[in-house]
C-alpha atoms as a PDB file:
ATOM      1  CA  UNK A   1       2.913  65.560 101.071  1.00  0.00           C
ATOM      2  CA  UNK A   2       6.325  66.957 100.878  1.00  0.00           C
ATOM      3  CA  UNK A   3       7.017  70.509 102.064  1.00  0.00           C
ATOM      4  CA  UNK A   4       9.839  72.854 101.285  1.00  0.00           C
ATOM      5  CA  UNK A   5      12.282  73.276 104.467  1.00  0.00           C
ATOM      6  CA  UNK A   6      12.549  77.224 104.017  1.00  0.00           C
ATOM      7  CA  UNK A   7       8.982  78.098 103.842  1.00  0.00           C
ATOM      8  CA  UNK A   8       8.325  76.125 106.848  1.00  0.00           C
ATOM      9  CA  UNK A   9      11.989  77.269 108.610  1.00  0.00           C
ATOM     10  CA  UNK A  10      13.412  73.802 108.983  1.00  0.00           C
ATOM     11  CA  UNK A  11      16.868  74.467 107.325  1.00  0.00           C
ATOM     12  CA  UNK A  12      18.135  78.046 105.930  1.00  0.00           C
ATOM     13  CA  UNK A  13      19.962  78.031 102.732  1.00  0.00           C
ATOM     14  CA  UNK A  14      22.966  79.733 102.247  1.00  0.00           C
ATOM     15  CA  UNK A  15      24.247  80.918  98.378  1.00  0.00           C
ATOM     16  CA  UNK A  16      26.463  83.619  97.188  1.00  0.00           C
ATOM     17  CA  UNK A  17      25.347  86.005  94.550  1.00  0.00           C
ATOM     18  CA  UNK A  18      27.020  85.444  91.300  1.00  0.00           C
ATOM     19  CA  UNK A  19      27.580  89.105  90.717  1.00  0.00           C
ATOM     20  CA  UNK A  20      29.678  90.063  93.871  1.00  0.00           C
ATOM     21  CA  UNK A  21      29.781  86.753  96.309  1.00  0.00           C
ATOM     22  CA  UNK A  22      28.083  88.460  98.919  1.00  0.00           C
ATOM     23  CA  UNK A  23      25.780  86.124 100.819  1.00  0.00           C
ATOM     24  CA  UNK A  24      22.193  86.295  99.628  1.00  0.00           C
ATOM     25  CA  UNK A  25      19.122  86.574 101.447  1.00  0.00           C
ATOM     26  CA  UNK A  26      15.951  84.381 101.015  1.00  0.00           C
ATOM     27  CA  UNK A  27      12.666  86.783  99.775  1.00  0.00           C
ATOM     28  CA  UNK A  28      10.339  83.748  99.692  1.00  0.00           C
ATOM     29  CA  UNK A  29       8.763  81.335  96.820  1.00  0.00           C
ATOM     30  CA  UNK A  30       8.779  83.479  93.799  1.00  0.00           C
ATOM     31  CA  UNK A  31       5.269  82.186  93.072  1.00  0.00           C
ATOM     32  CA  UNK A  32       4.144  85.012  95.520  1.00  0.00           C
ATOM     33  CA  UNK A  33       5.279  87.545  93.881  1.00  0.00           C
ATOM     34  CA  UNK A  34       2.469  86.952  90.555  1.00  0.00           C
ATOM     35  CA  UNK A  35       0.308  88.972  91.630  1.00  0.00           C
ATOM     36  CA  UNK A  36      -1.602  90.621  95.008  1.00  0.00           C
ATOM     37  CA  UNK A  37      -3.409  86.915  95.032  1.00  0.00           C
ATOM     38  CA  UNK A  38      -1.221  84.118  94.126  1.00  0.00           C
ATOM     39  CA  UNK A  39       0.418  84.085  98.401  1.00  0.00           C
ATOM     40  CA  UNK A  40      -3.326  83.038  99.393  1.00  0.00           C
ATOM     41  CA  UNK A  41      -3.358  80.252  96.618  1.00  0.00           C
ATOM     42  CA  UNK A  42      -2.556  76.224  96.437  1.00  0.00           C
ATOM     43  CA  UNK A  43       1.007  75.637  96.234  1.00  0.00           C
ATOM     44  CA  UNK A  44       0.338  72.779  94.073  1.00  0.00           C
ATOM     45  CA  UNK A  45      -2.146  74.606  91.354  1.00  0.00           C
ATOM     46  CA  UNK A  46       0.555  77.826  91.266  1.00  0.00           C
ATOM     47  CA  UNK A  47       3.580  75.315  91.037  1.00  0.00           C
ATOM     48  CA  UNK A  48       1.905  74.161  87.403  1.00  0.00           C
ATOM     49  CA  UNK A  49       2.214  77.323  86.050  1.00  0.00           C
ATOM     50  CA  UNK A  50       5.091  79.147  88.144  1.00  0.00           C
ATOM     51  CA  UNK A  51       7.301  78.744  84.028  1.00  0.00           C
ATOM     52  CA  UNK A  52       9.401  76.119  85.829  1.00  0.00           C
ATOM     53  CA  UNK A  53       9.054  72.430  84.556  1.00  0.00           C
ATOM     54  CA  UNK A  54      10.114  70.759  87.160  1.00  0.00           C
ATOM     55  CA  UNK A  55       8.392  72.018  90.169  1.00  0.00           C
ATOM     56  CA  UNK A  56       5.380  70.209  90.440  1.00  0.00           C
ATOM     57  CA  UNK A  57       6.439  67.029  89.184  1.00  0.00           C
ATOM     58  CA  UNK A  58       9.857  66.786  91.437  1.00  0.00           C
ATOM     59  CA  UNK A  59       8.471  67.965  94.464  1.00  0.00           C
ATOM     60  CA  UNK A  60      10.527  71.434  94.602  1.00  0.00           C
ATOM     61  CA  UNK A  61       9.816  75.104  95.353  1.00  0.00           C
ATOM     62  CA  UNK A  62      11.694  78.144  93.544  1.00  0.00           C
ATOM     63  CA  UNK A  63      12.958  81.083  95.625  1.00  0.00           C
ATOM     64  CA  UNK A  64      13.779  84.036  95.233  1.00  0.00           C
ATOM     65  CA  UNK A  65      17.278  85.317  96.202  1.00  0.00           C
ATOM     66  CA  UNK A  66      18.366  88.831  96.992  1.00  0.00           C
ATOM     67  CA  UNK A  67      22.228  90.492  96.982  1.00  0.00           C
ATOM     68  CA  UNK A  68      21.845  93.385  99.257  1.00  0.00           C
ATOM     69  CA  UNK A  69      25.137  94.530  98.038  1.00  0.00           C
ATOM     70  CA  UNK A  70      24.630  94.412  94.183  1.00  0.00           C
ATOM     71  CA  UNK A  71      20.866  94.666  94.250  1.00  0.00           C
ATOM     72  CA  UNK A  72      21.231  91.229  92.001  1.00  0.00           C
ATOM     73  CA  UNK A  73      18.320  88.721  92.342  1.00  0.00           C
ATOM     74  CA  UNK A  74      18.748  84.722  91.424  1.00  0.00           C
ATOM     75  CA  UNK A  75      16.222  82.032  91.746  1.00  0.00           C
ATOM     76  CA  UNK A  76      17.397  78.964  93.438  1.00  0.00           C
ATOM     77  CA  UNK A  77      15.198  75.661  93.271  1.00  0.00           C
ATOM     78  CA  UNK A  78      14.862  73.903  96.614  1.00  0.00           C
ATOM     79  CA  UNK A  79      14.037  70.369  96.904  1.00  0.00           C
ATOM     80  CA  UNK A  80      10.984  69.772  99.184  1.00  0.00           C
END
């Protein structure tokens, strides 16, 4: 079962924002932000219908990024 290296804090990912190039910071998979629920759910059943094709089937997780200078936020997929 593959698992995503951020979520679990093996590796830390580092991307500028394409607004300003400030560094941005990791808020987490975006599938917890769906709704009050969706953090206490399978990864695997939310990954089929987080809107992103590819998740499930390639074994990645989306996060979200945020630009505390520019207040810009960027999803980044991350391969598990």
């Amino acid at each position: 079962m593959p698992i995503c290296p951020l979520c679990n804090g093996f590796k830390n990912a580092s991307f500028s924002c394409a607004q300003c190039g400030n560094l941005l910071e990791d808020s987490g998979r975006i599938i917890d932000y769906f709704d009050d629920y969706s953090a206490y759910m399978q990864i695997d059943d939310m990954k089929k219908i987080d809107g992103i094709q590819t998740t499930f089937q390639n074994n990645e997780c989306g996060h979200l990024f945020y630009c505390p200078n520019c207040h810009n936020q960027e999803m980044k997929i991350i391969k598990e």
